[in-house]
N, C-alpha and C. Protein backbone atom coordinates (compact mmCIF):
# COMPACT_ATOMS: atom_id res chain seq x y z
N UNK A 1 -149.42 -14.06 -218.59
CA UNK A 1 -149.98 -15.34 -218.22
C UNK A 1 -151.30 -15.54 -218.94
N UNK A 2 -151.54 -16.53 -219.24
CA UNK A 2 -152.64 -16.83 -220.37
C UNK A 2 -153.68 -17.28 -219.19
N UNK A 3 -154.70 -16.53 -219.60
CA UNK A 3 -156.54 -16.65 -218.96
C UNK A 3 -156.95 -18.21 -218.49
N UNK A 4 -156.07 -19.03 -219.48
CA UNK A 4 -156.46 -20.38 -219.13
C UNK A 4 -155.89 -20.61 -217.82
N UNK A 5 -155.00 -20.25 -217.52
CA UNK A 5 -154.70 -20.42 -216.24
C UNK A 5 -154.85 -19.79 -214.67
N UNK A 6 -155.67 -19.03 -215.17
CA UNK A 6 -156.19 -18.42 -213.77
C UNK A 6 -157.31 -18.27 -213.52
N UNK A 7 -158.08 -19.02 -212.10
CA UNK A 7 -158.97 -18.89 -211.42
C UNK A 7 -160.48 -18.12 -211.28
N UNK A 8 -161.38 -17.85 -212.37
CA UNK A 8 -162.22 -16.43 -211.95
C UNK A 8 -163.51 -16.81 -211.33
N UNK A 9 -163.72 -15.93 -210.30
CA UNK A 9 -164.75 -16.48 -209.56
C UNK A 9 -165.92 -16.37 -210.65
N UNK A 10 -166.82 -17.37 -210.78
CA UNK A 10 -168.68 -17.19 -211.58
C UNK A 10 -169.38 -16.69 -210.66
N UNK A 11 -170.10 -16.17 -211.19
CA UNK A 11 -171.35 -15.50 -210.20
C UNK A 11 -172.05 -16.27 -209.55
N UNK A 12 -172.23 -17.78 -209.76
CA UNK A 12 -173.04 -18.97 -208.92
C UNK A 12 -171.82 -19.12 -208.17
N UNK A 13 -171.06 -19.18 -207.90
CA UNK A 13 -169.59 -19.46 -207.48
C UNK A 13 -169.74 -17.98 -205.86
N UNK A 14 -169.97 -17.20 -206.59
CA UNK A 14 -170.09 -16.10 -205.67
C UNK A 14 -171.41 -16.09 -204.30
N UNK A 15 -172.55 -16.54 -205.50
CA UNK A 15 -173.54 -16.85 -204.33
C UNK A 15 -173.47 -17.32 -203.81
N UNK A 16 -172.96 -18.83 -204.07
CA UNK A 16 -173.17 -19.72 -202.95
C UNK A 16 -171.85 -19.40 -201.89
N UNK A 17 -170.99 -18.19 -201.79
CA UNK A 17 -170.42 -17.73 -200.61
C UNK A 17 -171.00 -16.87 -200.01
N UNK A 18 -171.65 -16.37 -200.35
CA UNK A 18 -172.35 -15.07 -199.59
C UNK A 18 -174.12 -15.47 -198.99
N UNK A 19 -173.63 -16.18 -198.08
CA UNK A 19 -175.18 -16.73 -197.60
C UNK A 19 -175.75 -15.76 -196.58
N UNK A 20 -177.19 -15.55 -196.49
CA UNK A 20 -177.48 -14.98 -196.03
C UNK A 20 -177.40 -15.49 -194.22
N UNK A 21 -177.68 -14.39 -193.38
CA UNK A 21 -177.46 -14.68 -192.03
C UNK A 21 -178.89 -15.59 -191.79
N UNK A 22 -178.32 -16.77 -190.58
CA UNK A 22 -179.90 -17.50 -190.26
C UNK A 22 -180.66 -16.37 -189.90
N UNK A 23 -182.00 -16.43 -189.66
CA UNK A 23 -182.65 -15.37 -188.82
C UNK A 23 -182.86 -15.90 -187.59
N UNK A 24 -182.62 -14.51 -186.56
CA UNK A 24 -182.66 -14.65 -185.03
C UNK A 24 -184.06 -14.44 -184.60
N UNK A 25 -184.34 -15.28 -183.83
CA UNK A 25 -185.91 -14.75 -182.96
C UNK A 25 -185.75 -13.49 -182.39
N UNK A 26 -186.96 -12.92 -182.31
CA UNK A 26 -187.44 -11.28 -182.05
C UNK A 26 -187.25 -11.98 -180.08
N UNK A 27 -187.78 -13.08 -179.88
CA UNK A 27 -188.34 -13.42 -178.43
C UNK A 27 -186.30 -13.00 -177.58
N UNK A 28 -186.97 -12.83 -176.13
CA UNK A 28 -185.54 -13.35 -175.32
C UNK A 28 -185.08 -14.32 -175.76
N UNK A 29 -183.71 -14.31 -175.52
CA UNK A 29 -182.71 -15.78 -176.15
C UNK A 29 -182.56 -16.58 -174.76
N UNK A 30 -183.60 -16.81 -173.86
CA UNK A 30 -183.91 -18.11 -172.83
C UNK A 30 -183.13 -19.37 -173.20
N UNK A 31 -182.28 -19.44 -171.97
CA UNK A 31 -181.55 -20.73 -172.17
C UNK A 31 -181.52 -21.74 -170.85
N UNK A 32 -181.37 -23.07 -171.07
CA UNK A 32 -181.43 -23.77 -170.05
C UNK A 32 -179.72 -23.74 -169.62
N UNK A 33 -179.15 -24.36 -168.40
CA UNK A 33 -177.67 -24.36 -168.57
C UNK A 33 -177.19 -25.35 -170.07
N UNK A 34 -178.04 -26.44 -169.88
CA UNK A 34 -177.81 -27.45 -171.08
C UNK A 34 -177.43 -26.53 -172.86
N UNK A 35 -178.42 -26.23 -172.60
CA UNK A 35 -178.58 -25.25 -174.06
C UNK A 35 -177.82 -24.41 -174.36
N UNK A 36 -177.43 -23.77 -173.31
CA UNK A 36 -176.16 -22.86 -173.24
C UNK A 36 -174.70 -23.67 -173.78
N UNK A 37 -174.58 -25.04 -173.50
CA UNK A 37 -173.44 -25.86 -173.28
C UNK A 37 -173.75 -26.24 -174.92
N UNK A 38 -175.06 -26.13 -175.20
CA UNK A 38 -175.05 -26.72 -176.80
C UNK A 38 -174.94 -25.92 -178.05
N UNK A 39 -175.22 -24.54 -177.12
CA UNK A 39 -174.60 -23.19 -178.02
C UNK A 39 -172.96 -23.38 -178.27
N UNK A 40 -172.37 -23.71 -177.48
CA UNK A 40 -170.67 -23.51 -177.05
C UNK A 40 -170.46 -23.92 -177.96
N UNK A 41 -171.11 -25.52 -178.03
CA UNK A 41 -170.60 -26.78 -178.94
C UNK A 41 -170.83 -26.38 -180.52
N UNK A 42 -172.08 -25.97 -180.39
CA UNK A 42 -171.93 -25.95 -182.16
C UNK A 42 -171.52 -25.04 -182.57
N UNK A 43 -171.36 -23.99 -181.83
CA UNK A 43 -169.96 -22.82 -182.02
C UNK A 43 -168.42 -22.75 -182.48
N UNK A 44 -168.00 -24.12 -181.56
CA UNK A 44 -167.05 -24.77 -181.78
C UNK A 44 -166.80 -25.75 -183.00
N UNK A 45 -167.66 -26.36 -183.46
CA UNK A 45 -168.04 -27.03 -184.26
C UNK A 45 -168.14 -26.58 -185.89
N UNK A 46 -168.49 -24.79 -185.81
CA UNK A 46 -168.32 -24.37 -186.66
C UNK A 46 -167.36 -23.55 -186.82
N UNK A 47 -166.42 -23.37 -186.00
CA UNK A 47 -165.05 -22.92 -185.92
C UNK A 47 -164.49 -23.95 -186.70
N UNK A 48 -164.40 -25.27 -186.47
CA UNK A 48 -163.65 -25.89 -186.54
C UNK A 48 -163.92 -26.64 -188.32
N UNK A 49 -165.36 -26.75 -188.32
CA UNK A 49 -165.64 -26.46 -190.01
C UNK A 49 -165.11 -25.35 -190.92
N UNK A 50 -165.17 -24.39 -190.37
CA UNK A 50 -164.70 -22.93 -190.96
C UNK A 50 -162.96 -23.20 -191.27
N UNK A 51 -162.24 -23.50 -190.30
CA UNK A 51 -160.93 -23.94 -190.38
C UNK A 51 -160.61 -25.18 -191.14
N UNK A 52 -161.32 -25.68 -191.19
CA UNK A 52 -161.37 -27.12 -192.27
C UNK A 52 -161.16 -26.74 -193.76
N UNK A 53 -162.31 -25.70 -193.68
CA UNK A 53 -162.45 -25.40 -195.17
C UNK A 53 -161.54 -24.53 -195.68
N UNK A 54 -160.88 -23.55 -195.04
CA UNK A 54 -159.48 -22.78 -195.03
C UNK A 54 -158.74 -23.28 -195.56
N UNK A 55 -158.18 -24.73 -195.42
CA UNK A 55 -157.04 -25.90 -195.52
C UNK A 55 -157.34 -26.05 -197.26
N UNK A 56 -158.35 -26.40 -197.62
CA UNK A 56 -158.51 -26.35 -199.25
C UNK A 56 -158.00 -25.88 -200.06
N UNK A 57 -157.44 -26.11 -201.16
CA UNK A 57 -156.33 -25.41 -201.69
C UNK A 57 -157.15 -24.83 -202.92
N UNK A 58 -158.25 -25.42 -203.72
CA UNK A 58 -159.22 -24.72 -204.38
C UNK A 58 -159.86 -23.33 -204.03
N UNK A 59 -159.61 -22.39 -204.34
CA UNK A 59 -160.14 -21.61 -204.09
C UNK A 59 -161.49 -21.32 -204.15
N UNK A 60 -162.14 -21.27 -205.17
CA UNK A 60 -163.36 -21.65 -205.15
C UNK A 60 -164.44 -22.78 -204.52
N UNK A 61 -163.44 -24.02 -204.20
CA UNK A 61 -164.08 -25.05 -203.15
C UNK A 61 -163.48 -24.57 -201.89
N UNK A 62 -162.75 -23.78 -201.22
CA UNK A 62 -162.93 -23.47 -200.28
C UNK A 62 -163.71 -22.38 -199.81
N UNK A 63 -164.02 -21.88 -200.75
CA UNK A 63 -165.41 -20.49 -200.34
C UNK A 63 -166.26 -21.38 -200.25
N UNK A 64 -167.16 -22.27 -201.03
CA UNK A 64 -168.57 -22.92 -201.06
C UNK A 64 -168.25 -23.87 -199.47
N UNK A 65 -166.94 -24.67 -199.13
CA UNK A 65 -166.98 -25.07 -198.14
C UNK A 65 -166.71 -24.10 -196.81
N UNK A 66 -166.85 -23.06 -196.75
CA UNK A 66 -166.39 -22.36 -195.73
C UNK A 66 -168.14 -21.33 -195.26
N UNK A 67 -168.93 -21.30 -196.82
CA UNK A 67 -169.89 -20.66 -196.62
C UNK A 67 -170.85 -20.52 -195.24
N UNK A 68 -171.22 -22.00 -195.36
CA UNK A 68 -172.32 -22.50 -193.65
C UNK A 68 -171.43 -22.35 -192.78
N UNK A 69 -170.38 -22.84 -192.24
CA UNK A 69 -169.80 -22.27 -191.25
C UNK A 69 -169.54 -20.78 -190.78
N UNK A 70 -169.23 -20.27 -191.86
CA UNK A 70 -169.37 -18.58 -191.60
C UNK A 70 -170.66 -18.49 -191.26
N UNK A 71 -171.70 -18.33 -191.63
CA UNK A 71 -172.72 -17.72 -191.57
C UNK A 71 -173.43 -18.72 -189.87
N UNK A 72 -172.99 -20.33 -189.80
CA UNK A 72 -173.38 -20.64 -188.44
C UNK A 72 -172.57 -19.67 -187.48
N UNK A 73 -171.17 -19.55 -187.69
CA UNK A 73 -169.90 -18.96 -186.52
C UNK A 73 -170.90 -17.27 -186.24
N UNK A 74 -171.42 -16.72 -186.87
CA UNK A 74 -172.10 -15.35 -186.74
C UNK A 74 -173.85 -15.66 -186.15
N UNK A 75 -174.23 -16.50 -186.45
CA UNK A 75 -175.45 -17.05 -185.29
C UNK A 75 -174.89 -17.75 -184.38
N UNK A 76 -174.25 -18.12 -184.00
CA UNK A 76 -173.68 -18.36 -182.83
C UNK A 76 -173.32 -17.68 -181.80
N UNK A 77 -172.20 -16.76 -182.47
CA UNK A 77 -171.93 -15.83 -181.86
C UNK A 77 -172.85 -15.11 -180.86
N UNK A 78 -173.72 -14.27 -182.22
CA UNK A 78 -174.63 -14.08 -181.48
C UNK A 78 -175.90 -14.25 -180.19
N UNK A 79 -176.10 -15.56 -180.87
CA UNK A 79 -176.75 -16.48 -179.25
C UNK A 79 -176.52 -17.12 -178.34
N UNK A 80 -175.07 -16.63 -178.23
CA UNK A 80 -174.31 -16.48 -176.94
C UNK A 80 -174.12 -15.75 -176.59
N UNK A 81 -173.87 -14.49 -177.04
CA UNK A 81 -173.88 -13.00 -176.67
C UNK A 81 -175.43 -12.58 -175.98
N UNK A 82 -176.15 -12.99 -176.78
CA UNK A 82 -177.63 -12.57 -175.98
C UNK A 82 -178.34 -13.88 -175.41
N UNK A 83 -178.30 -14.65 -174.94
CA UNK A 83 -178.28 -15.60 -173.87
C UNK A 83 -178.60 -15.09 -172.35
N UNK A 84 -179.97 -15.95 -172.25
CA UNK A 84 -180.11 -15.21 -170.28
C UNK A 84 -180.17 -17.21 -170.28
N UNK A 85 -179.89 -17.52 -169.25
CA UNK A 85 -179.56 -18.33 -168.39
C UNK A 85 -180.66 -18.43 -167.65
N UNK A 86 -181.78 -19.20 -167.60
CA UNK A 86 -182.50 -19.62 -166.91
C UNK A 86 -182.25 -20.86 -165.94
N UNK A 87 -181.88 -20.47 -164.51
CA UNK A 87 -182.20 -21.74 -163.51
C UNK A 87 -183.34 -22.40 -163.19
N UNK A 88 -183.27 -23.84 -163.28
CA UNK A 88 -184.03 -24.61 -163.24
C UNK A 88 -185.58 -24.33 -161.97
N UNK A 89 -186.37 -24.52 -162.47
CA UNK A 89 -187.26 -24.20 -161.67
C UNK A 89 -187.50 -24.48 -159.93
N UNK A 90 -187.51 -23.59 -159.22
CA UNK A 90 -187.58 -24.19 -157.99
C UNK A 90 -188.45 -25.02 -157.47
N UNK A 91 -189.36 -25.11 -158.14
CA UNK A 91 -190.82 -25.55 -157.64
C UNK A 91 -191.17 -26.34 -158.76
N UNK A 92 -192.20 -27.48 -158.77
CA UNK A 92 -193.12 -27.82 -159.22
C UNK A 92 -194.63 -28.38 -159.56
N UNK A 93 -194.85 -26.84 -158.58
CA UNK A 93 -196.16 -26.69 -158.61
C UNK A 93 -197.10 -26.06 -159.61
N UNK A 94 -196.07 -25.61 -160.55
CA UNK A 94 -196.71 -24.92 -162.05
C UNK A 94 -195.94 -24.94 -163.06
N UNK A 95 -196.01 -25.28 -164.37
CA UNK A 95 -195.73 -25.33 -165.42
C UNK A 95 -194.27 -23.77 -165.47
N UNK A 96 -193.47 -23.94 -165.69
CA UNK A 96 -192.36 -22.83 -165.78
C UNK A 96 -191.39 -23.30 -166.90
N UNK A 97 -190.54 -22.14 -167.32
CA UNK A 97 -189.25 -22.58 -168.20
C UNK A 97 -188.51 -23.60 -167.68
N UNK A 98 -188.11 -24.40 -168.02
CA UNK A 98 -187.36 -25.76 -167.66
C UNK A 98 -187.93 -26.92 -167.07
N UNK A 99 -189.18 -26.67 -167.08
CA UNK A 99 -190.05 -27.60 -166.31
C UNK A 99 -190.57 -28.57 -167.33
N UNK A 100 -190.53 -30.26 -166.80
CA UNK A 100 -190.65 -31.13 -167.71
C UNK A 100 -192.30 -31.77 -167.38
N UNK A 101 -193.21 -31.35 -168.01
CA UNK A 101 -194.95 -31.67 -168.01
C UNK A 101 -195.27 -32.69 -169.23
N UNK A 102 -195.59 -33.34 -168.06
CA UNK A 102 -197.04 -34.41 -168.92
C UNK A 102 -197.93 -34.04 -168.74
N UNK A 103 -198.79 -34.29 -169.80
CA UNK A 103 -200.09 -33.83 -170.29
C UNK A 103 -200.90 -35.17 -171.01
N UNK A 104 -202.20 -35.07 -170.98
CA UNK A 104 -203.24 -36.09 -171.63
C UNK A 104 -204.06 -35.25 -172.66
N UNK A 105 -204.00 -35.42 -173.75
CA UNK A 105 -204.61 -35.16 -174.60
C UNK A 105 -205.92 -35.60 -174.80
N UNK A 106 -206.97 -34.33 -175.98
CA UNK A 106 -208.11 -35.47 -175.43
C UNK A 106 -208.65 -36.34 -176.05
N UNK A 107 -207.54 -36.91 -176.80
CA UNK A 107 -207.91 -38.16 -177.57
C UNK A 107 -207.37 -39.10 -177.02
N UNK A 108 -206.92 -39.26 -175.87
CA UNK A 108 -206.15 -39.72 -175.15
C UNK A 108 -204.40 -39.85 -174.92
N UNK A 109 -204.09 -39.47 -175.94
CA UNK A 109 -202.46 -39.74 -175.63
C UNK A 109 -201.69 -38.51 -174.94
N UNK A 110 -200.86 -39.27 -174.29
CA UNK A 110 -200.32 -38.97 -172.85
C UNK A 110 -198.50 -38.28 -173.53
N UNK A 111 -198.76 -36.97 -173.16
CA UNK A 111 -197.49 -36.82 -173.62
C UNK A 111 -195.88 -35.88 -172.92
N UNK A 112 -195.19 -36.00 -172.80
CA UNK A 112 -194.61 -35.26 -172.13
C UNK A 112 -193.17 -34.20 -172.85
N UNK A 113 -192.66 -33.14 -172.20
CA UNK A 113 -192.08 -32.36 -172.85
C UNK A 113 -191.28 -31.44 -171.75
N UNK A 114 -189.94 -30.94 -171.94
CA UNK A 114 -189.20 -30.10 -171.01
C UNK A 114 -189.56 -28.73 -171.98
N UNK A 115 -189.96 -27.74 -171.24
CA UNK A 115 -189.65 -26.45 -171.67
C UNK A 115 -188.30 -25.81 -171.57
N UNK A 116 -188.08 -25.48 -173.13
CA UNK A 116 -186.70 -25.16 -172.96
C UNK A 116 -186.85 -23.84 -174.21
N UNK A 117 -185.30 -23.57 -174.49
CA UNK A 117 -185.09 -22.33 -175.43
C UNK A 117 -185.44 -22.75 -176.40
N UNK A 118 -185.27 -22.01 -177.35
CA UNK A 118 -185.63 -22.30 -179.06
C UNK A 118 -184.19 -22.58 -179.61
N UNK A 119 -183.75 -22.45 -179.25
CA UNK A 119 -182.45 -23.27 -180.00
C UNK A 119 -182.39 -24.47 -179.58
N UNK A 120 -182.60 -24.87 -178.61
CA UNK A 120 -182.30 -26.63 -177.84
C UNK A 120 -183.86 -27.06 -178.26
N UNK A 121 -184.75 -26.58 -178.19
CA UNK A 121 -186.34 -27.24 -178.73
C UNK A 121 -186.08 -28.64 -179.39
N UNK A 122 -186.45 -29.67 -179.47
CA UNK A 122 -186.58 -30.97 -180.33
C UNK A 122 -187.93 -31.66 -179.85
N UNK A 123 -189.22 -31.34 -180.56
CA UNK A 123 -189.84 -32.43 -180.28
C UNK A 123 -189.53 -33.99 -180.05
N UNK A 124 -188.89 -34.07 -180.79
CA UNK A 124 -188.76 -35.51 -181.26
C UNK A 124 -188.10 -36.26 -179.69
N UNK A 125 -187.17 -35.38 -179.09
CA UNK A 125 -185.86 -35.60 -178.39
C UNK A 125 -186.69 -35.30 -176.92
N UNK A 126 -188.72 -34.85 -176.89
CA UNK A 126 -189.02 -34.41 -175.62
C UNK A 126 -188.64 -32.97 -175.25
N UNK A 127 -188.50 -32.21 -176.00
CA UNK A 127 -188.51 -30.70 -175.75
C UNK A 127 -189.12 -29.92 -176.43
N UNK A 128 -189.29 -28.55 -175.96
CA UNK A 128 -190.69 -27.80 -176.33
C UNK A 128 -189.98 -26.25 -176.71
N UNK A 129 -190.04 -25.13 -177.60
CA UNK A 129 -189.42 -24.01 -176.95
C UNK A 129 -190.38 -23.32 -176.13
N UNK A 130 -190.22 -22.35 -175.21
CA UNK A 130 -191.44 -21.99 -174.37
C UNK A 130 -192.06 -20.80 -175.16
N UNK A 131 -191.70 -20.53 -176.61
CA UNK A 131 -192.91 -19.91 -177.33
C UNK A 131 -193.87 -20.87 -178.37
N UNK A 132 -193.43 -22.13 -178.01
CA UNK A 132 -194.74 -22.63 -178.89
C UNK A 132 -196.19 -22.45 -178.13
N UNK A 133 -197.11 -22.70 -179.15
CA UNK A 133 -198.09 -22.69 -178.78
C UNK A 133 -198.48 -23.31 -177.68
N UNK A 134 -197.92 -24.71 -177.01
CA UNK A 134 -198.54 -25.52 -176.35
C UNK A 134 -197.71 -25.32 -175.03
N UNK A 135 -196.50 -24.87 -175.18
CA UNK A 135 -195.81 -23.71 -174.14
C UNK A 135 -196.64 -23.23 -173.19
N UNK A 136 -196.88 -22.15 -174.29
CA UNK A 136 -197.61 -21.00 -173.68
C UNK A 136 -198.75 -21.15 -172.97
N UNK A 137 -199.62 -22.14 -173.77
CA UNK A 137 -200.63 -22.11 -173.23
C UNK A 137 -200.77 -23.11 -171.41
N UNK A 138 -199.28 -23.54 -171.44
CA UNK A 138 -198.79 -24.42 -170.09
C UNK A 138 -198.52 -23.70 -169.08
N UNK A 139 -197.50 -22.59 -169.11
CA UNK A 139 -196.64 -21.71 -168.55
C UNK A 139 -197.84 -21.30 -167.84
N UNK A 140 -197.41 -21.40 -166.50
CA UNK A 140 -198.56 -21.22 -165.16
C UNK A 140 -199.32 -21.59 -164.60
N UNK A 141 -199.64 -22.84 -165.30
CA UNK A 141 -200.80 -23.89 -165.20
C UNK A 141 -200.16 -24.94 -164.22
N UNK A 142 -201.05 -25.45 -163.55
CA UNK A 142 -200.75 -26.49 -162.28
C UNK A 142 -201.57 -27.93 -162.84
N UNK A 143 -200.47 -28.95 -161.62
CA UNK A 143 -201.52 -30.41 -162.71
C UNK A 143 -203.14 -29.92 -162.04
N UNK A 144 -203.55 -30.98 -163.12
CA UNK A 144 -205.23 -30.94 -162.49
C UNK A 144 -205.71 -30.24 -163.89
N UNK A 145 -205.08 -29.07 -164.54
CA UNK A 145 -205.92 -27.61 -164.88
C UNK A 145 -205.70 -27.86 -166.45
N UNK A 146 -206.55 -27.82 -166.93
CA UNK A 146 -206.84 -27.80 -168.38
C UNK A 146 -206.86 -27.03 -169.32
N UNK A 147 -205.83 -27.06 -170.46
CA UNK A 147 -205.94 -25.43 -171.34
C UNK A 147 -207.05 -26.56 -173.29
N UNK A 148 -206.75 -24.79 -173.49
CA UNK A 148 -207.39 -25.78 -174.81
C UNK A 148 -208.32 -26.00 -175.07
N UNK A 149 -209.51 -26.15 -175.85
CA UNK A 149 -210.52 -26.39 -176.45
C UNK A 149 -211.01 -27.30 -176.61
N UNK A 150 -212.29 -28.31 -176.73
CA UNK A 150 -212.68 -29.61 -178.14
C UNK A 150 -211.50 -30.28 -177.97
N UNK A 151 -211.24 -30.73 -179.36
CA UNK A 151 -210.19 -31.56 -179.76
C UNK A 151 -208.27 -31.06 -179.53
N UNK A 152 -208.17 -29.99 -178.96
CA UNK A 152 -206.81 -29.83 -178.69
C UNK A 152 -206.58 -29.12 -177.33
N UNK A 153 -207.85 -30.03 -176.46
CA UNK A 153 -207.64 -30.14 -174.93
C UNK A 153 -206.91 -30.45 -174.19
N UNK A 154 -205.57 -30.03 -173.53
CA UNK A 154 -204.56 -30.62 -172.60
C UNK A 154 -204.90 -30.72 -171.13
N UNK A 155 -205.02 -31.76 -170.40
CA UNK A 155 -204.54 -31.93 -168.73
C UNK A 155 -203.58 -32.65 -168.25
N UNK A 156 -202.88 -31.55 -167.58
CA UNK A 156 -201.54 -31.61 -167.04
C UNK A 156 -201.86 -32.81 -165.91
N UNK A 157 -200.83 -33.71 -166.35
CA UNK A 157 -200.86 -34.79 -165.26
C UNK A 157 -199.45 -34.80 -164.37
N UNK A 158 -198.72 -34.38 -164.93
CA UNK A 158 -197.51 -34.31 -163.85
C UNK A 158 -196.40 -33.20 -164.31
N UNK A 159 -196.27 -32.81 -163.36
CA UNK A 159 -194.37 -31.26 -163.75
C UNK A 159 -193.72 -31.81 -162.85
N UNK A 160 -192.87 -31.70 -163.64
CA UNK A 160 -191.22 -32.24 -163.17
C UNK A 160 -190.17 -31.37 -162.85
């Protein structure tokens, strides 16, 4: 059979299958139930990409399409395997994991945020992971009580 007709993988061809693993946080893998439910999903999600890209009859376009899904399906995995389940706070009399705090900044703006895992985190969406900075410096704090310095002064005006 003549060379022209068969397939050889290139070495750019090769890399871009062999992606490296995301990296996992060193911290506990803290989850809300929500977060847990959004682990499942994009688990599933990359099952179902992974199987997509299977179907390709290119061999070489089905490695480059199969790459991110492999490498999501193995972080996934994993942060569901190490997953603690945090129930919602009983109380809200202090800043805790799952607890949703407003705060006043001291330039004035008023802002609010659910503490949650680092995988579900979205500022944008009103969530915080509880190792950011502004987390941390919440976690235990009651309204009234002020963390922070000068210009990146927080008071907690309400937990939810």
């Amino acid at each position: 059979m003549s060379v022209a007709f068969t397939k050889e993988e290139s070495a750019e061809t090769a890399s871009e299958t062999l992606l490296p693993n995301r990296p996992i946080s060193s911290h506990h893998n803290l989850v809300t139930e929500a977060g847990l439910k959004a682990l499942e999903l994009q688990l599933r999600e990359a099952r179902e990409a992974y199987e997509a890209a299977q179907r390709i009859e290119d061999v070489n376009e089905k490695r480059r399409q199969a790459a991110i899904p492999l490498r999501d399906i193995r972080y996934f995995v994993e942060r569901l395997r190490t997953a603690q389940v945090v129930a919602d706070p009983a109380s809200t009399d202090t800043v805790a994991f799952g607890s949703t705090v407003t705060f006043k900044r001291a330039d004035g703006r008023v802002q609010k945020y659910r503490v949650v895992g680092e995988d579900e985190a979205d500022a944008r969406a009103g969530s915080i992971s509880f190792v950011s900075p502004v987390a941390k410096s919440l976690m235990g704090k009651a309204v009234g009580d002020v963390v922070g310095s000068g210009s990146q002064e927080l008071e907690i005006v309400a937990i939810a």
